[in-house]
N, C-alpha and C. Protein backbone atom coordinates (compact mmCIF):
# COMPACT_ATOMS: atom_id res chain seq x y z
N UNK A 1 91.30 123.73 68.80
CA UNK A 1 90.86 125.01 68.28
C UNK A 1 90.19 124.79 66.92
N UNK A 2 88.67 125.38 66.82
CA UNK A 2 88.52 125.40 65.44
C UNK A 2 88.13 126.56 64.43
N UNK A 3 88.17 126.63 63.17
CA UNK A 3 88.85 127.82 62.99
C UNK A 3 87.85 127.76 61.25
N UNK A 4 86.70 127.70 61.66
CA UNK A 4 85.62 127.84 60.18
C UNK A 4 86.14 126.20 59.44
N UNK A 5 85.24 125.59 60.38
CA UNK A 5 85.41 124.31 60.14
C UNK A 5 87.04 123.03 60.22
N UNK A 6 87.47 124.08 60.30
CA UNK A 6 89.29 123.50 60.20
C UNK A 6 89.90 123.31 61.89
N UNK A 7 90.48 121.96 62.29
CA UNK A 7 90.77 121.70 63.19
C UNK A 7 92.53 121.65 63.76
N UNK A 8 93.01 122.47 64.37
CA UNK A 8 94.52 122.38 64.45
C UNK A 8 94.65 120.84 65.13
N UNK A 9 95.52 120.44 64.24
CA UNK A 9 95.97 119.06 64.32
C UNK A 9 97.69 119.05 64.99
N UNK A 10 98.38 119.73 64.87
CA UNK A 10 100.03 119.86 65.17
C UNK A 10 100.67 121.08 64.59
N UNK A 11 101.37 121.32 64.94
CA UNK A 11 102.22 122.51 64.34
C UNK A 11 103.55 122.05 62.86
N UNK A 12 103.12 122.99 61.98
CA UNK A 12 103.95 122.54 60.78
C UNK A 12 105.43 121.63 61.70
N UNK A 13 106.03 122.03 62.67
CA UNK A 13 107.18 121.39 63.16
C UNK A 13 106.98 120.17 63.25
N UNK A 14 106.03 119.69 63.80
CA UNK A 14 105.74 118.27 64.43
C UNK A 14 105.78 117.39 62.94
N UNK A 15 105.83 117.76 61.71
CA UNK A 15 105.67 116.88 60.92
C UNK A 15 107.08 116.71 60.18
N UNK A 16 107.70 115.54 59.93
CA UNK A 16 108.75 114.80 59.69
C UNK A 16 108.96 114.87 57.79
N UNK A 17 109.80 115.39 56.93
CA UNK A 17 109.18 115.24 55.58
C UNK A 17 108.97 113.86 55.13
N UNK A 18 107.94 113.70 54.38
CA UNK A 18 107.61 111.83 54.02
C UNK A 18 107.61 111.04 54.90
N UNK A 19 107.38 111.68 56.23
CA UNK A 19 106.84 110.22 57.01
C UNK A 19 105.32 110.85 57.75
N UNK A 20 104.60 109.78 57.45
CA UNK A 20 102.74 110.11 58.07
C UNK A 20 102.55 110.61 59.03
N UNK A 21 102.38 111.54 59.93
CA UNK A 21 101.44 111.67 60.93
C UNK A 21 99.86 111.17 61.21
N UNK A 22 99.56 110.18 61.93
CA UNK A 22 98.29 109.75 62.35
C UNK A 22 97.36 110.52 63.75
N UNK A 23 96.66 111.90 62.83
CA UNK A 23 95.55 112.40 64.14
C UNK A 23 94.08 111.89 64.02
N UNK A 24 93.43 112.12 65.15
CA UNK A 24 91.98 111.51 65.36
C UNK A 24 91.41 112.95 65.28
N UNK A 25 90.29 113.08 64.17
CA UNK A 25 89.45 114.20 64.64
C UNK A 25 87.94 113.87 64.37
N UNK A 26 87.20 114.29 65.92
CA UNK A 26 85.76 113.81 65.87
C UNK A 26 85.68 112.19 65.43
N UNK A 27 86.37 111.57 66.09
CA UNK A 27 86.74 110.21 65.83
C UNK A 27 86.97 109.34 64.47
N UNK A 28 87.33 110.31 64.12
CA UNK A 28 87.87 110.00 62.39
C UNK A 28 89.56 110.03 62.00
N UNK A 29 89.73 108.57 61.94
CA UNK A 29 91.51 108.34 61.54
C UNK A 29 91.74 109.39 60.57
N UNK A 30 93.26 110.41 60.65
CA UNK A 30 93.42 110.96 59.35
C UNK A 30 95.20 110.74 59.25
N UNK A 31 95.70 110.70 58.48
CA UNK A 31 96.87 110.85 57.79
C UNK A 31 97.35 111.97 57.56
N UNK A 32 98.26 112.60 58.20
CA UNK A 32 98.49 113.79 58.18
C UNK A 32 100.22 113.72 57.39
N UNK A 33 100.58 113.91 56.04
CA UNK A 33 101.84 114.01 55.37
C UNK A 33 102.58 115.41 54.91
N UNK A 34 103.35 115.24 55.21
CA UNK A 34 104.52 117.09 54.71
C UNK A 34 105.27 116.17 53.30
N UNK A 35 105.01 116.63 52.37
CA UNK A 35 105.92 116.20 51.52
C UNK A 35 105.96 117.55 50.28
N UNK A 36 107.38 117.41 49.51
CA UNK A 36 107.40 118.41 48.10
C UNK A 36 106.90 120.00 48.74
N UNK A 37 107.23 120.16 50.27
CA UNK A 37 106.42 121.09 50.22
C UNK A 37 105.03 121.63 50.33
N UNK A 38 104.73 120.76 50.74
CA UNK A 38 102.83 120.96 51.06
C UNK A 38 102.36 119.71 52.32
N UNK A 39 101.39 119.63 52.52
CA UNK A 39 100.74 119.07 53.80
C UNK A 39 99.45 118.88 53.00
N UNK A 40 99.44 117.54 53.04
CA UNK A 40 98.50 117.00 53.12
C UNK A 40 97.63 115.93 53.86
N UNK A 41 96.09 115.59 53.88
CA UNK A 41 95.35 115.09 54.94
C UNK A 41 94.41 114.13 54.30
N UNK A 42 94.87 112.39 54.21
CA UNK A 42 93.41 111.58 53.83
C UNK A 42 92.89 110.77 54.83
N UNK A 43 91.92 110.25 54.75
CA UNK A 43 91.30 109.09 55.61
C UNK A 43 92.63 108.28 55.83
N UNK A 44 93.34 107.75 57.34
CA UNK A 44 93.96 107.19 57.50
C UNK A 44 93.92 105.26 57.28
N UNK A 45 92.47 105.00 56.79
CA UNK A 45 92.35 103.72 56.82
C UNK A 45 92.64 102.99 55.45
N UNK A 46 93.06 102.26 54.71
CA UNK A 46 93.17 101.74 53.75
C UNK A 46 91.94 100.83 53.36
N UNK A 47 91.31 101.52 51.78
CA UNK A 47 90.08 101.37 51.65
C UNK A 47 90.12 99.67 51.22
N UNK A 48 91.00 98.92 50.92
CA UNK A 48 91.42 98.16 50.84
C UNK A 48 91.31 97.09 51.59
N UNK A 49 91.72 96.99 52.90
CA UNK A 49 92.41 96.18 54.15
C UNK A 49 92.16 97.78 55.33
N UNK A 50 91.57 97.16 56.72
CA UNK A 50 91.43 97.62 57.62
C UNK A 50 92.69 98.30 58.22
N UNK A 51 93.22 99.24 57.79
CA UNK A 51 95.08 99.23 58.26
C UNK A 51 95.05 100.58 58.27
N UNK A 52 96.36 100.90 59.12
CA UNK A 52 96.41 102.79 59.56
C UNK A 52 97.54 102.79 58.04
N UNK A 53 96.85 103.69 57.10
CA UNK A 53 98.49 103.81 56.35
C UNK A 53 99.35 105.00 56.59
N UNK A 54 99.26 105.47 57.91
CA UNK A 54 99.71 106.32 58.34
C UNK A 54 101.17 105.39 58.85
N UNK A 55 101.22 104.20 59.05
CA UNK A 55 102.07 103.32 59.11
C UNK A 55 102.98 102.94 57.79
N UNK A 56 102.56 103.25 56.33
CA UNK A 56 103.43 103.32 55.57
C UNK A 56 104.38 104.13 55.31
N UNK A 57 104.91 103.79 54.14
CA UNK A 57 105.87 105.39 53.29
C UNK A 57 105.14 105.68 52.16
N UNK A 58 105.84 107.69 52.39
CA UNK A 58 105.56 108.35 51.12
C UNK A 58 106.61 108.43 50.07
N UNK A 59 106.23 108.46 48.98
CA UNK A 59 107.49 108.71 48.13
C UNK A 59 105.80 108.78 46.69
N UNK A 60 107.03 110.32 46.33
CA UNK A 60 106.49 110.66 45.00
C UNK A 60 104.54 111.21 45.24
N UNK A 61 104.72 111.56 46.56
CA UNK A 61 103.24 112.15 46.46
C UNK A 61 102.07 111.26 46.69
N UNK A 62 102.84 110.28 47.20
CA UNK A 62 101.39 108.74 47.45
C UNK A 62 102.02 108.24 49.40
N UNK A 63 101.15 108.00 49.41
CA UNK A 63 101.29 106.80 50.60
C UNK A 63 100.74 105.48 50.29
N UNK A 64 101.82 104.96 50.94
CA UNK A 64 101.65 103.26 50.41
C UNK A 64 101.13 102.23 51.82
N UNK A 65 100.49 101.65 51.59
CA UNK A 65 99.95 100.79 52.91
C UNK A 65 101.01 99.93 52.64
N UNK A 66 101.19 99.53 54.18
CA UNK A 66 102.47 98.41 54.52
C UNK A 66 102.10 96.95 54.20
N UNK A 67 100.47 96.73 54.40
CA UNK A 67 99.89 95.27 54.71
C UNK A 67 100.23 94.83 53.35
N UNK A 68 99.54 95.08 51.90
CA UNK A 68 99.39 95.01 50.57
C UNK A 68 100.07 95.73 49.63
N UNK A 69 100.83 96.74 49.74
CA UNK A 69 101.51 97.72 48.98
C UNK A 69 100.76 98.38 48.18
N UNK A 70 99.40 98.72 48.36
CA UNK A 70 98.50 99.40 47.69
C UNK A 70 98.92 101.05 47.72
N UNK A 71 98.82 101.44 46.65
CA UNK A 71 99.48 103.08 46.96
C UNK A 71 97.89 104.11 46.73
N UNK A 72 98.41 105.16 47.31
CA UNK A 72 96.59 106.74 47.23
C UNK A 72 98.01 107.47 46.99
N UNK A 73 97.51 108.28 46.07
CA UNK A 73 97.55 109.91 45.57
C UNK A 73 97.35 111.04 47.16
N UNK A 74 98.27 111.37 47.45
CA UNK A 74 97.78 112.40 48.46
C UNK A 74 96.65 113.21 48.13
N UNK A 75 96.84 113.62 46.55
CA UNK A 75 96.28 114.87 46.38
C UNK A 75 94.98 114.67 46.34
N UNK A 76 94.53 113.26 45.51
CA UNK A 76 93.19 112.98 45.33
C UNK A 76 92.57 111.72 45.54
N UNK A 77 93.43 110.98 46.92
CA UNK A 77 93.13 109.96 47.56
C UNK A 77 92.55 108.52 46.22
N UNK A 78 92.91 108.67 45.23
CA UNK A 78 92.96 107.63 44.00
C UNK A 78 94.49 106.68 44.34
N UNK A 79 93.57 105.29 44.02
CA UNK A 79 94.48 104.04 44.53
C UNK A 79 94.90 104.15 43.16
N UNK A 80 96.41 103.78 43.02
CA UNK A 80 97.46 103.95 42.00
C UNK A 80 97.88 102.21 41.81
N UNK A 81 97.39 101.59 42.35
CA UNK A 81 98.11 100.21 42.09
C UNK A 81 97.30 98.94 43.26
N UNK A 82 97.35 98.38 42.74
CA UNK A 82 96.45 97.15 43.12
C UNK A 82 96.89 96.46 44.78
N UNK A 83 96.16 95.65 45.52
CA UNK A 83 95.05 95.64 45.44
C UNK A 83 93.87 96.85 45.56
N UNK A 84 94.36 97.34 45.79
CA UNK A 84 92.76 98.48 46.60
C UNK A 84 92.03 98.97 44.86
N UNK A 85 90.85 99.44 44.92
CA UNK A 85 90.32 99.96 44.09
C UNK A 85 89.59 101.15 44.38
N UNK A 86 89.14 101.51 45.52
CA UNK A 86 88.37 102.36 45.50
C UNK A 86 89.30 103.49 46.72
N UNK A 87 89.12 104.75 46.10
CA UNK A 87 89.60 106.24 46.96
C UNK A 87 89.67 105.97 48.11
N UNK A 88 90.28 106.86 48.75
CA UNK A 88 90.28 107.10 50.43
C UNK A 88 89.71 108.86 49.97
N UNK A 89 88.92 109.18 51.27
CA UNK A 89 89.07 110.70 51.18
C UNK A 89 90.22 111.65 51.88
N UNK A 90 89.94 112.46 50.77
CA UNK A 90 91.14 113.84 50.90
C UNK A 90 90.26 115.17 51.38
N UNK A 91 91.17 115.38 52.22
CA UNK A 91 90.26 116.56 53.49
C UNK A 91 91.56 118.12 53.35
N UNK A 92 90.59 118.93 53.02
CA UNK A 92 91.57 120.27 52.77
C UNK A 92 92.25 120.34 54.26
N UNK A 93 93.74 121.15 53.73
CA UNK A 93 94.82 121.71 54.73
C UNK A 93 94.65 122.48 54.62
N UNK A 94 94.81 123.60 56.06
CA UNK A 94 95.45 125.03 55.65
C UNK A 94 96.39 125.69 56.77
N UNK A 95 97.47 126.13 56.17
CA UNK A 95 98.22 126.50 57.36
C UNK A 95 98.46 127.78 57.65
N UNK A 96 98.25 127.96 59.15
CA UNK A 96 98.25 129.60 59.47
C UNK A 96 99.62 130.18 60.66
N UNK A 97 100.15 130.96 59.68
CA UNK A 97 101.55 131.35 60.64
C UNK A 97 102.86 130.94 59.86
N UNK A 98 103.80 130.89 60.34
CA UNK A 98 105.22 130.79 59.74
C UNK A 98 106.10 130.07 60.33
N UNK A 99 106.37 129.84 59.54
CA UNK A 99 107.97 128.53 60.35
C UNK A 99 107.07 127.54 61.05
N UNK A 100 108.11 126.61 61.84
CA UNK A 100 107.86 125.34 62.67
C UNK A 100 106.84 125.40 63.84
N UNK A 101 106.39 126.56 63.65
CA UNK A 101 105.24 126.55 64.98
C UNK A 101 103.87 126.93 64.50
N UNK A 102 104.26 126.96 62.97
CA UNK A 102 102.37 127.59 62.08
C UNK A 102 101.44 126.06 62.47
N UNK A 103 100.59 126.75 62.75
CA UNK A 103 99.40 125.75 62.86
C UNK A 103 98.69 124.89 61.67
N UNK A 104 98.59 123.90 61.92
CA UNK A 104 98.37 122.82 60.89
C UNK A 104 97.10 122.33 61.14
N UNK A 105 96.17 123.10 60.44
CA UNK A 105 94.58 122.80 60.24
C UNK A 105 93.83 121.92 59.38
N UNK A 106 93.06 120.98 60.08
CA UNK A 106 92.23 119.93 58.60
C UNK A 106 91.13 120.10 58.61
N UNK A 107 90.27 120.03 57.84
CA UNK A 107 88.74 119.86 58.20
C UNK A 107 88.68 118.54 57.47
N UNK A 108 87.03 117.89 58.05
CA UNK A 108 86.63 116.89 57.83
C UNK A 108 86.00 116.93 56.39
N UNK A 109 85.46 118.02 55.76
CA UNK A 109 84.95 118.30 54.89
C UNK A 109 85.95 118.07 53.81
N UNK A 110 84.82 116.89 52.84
CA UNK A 110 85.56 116.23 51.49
C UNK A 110 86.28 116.83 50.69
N UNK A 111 87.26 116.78 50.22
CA UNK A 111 87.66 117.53 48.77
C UNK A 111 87.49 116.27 47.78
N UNK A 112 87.22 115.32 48.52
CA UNK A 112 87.18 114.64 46.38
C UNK A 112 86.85 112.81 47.44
């Protein structure tokens, strides 16, 4: 379903707190995370090393790739620690409905 550019990806339920969800939209890896309360969505690939970091952990608002321990900022896909240097992109959320069955929308369109 799409919904002014925004694609339902899973229902707020389907997401685990601090652990990644990995969806494909329009053949684009994304990272789909519930953490602190919010949902957020970056490029699932580590700009770094070819790797899903949808396969890492979150803690403190980052996801960390497993291969290198390189950490991104959910909020603004900025690498926090070495190796990686350069962003992943961060793609707006928005969620429509209530409780464990609200729909969990991303678009492809950049935020940063």
């Amino acid at each position: 379903m799409t919904t002014g550019g925004f694609v339902r990806v899973c229902a707020l339920g389907d997401l685990e707190e601090d652990v990644p969800k990995r969806v494909e939209l329009d053949d684009t890896p994304v990272c789909v995370v519930r953490t602190s309360g919010e949902v957020f969505a970056v490029n699932d690939i580590c700009s770094h090393a070819n790797v899903s970091l949808s396969e890492g952990e979150v803690e403190d608002c980052q996801v960390e790739c497993w291969l290198h321990g390189s950490s991104f900022d959910l909020r603004t896909g900025k690498p926090s620690g070495l190796p990686a240097t350069r962003p992943i992109p961060v793609y707006p959320v928005k969620i429509e409905g209530e409780g464990p069955g609200a729909a969990v929308l991303v678009s492809l369109t950049q935020e940063s």
